[in-house]
N, C-alpha and C. Protein backbone atom coordinates (compact mmCIF):
# COMPACT_ATOMS: atom_id res chain seq x y z
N UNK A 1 -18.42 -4.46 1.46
CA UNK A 1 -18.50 -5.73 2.17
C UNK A 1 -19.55 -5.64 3.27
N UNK A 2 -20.37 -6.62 3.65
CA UNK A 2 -21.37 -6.83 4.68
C UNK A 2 -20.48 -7.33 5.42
N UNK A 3 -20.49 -7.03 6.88
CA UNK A 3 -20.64 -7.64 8.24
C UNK A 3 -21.86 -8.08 8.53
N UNK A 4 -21.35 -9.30 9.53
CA UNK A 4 -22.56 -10.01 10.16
C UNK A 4 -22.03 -10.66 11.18
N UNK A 5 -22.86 -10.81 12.20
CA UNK A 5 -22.59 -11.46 13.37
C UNK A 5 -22.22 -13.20 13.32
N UNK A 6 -21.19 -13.68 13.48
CA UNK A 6 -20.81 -14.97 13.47
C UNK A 6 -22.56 -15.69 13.51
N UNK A 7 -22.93 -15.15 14.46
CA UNK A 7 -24.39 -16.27 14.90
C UNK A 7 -24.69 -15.64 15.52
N UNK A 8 -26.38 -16.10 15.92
CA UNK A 8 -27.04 -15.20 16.60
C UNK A 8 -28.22 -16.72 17.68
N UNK A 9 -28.55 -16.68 18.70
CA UNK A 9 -29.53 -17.43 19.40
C UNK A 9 -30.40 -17.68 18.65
N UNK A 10 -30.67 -18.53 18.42
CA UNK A 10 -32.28 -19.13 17.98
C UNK A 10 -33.02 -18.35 18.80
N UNK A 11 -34.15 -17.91 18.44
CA UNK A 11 -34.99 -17.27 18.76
C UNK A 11 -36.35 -17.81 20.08
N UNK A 12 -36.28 -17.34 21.30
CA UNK A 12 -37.33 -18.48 21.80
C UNK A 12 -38.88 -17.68 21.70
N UNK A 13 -39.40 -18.03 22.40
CA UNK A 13 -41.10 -17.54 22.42
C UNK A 13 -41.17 -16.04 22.59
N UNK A 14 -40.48 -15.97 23.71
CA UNK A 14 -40.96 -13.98 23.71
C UNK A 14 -40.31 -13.39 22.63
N UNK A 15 -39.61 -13.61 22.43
CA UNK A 15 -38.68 -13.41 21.15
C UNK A 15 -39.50 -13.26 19.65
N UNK A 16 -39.77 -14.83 19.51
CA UNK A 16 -41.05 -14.51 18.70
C UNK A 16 -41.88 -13.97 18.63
N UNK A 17 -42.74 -13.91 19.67
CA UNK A 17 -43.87 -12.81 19.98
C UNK A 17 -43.57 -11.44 19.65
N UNK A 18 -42.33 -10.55 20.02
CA UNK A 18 -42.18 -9.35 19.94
C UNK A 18 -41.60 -8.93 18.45
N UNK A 19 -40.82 -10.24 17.81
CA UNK A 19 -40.50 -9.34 16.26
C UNK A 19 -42.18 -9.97 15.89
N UNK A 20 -43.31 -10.59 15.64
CA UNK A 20 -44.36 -10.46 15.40
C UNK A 20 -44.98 -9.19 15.97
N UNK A 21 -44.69 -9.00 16.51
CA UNK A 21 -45.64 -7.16 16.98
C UNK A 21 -45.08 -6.18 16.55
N UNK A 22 -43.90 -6.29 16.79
CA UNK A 22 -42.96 -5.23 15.49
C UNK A 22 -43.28 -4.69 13.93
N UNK A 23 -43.35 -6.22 13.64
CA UNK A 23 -44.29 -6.16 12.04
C UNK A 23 -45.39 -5.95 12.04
N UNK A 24 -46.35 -6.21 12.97
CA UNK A 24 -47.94 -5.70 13.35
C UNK A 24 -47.48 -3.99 13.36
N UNK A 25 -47.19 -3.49 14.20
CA UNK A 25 -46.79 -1.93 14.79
C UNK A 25 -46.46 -1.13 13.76
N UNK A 26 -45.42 -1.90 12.27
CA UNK A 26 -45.11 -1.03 11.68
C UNK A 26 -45.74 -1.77 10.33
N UNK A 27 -46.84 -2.21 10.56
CA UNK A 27 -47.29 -2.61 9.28
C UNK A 27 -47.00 -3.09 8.09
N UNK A 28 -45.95 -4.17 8.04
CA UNK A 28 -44.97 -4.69 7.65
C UNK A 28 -45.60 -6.18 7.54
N UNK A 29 -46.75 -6.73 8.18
CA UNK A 29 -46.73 -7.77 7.81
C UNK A 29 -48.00 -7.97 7.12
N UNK A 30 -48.81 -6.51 7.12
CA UNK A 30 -50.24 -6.39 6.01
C UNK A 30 -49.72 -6.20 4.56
N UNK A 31 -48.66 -6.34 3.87
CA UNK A 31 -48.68 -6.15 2.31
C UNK A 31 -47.78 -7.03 2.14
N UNK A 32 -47.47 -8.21 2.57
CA UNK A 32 -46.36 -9.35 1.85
C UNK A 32 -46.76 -9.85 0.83
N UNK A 33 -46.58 -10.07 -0.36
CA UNK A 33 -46.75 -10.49 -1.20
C UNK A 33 -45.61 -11.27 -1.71
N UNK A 34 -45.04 -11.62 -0.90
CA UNK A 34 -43.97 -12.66 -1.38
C UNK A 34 -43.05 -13.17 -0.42
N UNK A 35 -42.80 -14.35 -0.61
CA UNK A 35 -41.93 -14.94 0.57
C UNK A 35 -40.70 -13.93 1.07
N UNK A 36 -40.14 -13.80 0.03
CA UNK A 36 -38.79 -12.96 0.80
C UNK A 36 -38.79 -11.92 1.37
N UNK A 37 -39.97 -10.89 0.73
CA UNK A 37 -40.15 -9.37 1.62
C UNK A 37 -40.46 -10.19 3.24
N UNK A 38 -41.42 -10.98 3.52
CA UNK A 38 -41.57 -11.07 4.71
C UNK A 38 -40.21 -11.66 5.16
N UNK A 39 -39.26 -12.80 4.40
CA UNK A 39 -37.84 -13.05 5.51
C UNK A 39 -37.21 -11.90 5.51
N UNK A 40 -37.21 -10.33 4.63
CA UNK A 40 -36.34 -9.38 4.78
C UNK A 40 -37.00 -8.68 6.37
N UNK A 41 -38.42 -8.43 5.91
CA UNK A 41 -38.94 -7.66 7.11
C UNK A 41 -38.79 -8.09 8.50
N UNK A 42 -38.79 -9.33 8.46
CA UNK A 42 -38.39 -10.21 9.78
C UNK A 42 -37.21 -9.80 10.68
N UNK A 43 -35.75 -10.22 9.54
CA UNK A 43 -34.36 -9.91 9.95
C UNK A 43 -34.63 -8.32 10.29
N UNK A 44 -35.29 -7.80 9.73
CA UNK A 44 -35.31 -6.27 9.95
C UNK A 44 -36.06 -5.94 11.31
N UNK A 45 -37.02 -6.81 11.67
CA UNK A 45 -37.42 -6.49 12.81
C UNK A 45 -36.53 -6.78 14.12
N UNK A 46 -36.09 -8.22 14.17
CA UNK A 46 -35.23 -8.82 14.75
C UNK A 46 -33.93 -7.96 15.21
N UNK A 47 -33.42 -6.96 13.81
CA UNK A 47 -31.93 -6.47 14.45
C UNK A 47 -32.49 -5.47 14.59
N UNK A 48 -34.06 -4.41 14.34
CA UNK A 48 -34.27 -3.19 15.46
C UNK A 48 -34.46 -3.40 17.14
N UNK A 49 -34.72 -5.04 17.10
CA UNK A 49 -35.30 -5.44 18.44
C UNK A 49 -33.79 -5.98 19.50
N UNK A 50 -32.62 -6.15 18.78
CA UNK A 50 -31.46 -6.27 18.83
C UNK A 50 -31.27 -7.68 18.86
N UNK A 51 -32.22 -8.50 18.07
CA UNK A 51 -31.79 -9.93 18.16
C UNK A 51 -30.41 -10.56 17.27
N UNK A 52 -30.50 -9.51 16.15
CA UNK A 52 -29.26 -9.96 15.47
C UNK A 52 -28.45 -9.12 14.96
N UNK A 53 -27.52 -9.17 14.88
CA UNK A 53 -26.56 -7.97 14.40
C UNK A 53 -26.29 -7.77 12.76
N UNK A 54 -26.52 -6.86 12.21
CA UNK A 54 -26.33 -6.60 10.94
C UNK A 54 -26.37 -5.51 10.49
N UNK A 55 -25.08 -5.37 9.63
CA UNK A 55 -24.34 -3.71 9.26
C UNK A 55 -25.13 -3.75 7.84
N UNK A 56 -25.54 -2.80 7.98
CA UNK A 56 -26.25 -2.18 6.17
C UNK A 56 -25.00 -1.33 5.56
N UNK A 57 -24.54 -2.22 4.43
CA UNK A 57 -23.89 -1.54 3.66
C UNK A 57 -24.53 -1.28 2.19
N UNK A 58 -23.70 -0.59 1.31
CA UNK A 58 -24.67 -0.06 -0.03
C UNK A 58 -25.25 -1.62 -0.71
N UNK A 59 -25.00 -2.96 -0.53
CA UNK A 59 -25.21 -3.99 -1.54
C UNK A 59 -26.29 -4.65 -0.80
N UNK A 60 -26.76 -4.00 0.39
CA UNK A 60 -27.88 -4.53 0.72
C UNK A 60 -27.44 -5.36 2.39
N UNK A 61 -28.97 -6.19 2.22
CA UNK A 61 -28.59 -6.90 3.49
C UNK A 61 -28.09 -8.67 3.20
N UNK A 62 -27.93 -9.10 3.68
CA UNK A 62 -27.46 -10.54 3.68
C UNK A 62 -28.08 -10.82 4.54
N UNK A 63 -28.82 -12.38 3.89
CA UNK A 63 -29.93 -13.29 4.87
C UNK A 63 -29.11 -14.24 5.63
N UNK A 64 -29.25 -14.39 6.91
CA UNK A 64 -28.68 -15.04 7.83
C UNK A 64 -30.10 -15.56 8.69
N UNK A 65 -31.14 -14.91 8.92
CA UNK A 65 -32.23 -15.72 9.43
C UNK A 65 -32.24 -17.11 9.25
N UNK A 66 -31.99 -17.97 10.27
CA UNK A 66 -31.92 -19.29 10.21
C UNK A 66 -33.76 -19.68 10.11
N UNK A 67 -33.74 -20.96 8.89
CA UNK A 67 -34.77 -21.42 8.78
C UNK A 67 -36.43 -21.83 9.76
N UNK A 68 -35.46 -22.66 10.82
CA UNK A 68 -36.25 -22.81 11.80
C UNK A 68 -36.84 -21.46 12.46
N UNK A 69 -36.11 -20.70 12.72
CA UNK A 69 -36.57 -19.21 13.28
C UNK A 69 -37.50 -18.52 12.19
N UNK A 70 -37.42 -18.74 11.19
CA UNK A 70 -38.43 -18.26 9.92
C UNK A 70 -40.22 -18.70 9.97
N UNK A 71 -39.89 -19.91 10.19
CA UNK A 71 -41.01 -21.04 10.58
C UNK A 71 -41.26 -20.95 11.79
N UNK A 72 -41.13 -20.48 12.98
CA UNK A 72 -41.54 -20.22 14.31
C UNK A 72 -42.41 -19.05 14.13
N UNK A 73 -41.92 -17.87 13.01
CA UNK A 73 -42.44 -16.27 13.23
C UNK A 73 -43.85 -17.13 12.11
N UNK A 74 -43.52 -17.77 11.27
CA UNK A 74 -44.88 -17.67 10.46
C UNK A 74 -45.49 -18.40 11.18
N UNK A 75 -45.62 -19.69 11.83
CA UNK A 75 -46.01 -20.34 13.05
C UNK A 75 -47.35 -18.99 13.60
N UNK A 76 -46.33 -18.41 14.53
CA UNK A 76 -47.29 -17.20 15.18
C UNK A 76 -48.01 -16.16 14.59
N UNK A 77 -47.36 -15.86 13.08
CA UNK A 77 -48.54 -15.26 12.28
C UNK A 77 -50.07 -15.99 12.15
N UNK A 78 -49.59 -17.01 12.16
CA UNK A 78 -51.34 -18.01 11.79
C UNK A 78 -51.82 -18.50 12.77
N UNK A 79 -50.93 -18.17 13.89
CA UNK A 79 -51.70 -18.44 15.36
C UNK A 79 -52.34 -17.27 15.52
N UNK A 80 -51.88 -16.24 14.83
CA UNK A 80 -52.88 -14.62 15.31
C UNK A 80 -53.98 -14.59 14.50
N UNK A 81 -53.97 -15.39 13.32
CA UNK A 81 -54.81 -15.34 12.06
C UNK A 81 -56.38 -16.30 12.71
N UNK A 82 -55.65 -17.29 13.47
CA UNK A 82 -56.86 -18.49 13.64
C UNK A 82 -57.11 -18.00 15.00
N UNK A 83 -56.23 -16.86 15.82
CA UNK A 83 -57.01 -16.58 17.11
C UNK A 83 -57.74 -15.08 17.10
N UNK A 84 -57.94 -14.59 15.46
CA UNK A 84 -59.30 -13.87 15.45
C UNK A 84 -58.04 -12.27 15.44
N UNK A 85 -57.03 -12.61 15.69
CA UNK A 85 -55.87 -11.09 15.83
C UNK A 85 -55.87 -10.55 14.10
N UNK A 86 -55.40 -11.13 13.94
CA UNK A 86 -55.39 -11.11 12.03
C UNK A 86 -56.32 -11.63 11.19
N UNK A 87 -56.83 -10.95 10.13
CA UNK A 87 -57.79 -11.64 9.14
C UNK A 87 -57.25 -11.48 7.88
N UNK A 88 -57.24 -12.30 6.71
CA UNK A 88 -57.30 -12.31 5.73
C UNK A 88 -57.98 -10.65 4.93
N UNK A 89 -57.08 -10.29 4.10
CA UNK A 89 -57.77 -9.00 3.21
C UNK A 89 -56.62 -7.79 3.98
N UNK A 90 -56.17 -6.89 3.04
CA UNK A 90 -56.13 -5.50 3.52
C UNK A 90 -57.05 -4.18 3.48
N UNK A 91 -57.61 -4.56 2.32
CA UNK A 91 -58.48 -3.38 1.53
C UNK A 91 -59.28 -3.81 0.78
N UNK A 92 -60.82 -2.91 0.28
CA UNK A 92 -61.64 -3.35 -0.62
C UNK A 92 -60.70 -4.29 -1.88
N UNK A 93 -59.59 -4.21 -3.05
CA UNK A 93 -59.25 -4.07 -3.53
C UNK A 93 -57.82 -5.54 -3.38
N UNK A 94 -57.50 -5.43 -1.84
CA UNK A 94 -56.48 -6.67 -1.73
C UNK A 94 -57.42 -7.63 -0.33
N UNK A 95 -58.15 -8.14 -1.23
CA UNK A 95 -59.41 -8.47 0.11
C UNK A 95 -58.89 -10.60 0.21
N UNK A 96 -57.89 -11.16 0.15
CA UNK A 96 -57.40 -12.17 0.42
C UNK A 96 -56.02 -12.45 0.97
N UNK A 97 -55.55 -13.91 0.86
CA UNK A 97 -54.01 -13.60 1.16
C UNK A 97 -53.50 -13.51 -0.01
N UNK A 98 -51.62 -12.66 0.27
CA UNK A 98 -51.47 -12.72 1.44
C UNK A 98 -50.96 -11.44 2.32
N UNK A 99 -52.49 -10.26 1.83
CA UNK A 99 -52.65 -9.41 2.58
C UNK A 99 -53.75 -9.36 4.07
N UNK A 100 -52.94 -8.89 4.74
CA UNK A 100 -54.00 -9.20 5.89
C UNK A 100 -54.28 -7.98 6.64
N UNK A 101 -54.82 -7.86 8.04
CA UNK A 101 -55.27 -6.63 8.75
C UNK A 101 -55.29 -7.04 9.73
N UNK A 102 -55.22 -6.43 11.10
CA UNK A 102 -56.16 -6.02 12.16
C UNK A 102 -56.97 -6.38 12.64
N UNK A 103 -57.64 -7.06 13.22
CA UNK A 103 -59.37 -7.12 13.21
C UNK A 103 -59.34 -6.29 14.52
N UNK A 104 -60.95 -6.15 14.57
CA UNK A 104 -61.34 -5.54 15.50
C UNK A 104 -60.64 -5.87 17.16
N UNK A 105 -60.38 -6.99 17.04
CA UNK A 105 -59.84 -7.42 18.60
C UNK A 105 -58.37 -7.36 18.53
N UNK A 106 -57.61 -7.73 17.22
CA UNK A 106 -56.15 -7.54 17.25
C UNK A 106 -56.39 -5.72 17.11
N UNK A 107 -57.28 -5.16 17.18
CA UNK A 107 -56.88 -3.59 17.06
C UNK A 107 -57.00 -3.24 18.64
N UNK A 108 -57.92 -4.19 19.57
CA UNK A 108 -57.98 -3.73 21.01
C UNK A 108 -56.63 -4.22 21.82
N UNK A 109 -56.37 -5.46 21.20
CA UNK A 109 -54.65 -5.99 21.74
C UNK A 109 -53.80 -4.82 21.09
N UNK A 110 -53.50 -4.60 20.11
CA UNK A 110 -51.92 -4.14 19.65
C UNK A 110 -52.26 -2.33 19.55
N UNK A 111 -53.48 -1.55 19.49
CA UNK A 111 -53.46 0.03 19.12
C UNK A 111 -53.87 0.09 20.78
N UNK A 112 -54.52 -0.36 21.63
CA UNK A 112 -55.30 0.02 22.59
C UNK A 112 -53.78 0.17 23.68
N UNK A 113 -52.75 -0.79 23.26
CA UNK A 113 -52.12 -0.85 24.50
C UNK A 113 -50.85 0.08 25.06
């Protein structure tokens, strides 16, 4: 059986901001290739950051990420994308979306600091 926290806060801005750097930090948000790895990686960032509570048992995790909070984090992914933090491409090889990277200035914000 999964446990889960009755509910958890909607998520506000710093909130957002930090499970987005989480997935930057652990490179989690350069190989999505599909909607759900990124809502798994999310909840996953969220309950290392202690936003939500959730027991890993053997059948996995159970999605409880409320929608709106889903759409706030991708929100700020494409605010990092159009403010030059993130670019399109990981590698010679995955050079579009929806793999992405680093750029040179998201490498002076997020490795430099």
């Amino acid at each position: 059986m999964i446990k889960i926290s009755e509910k958890y806060e909607s998520f506000d801005e710093e909130k957002i901001e930090n499970i987005v750097k989480e997935l930057i930090r652990n490179e989690k948000i350069f190989t999505v290739g599909i909607h759900h790895a990124l809502y798994h990686y999310i909840q996953r960032a969220a309950t290392k950051l202690g936003y939500m509570d959730i027991e890993q048992m053997d059948l996995g995790r159970v999605v409880i990420l409320k929608n709106d909070d889903y759409l706030k984090i991708v929100d700020k992914i494409w605010e990092y994308i159009t403010s030059g933090i993130l670019a399109p491409g990981r590698d010679r090889e995955y050079t579009w979306f929806p793999n992405l990277h680093l750029t040179e200035k998201g490498k002076k914000e997020f490795l430099e600091k």
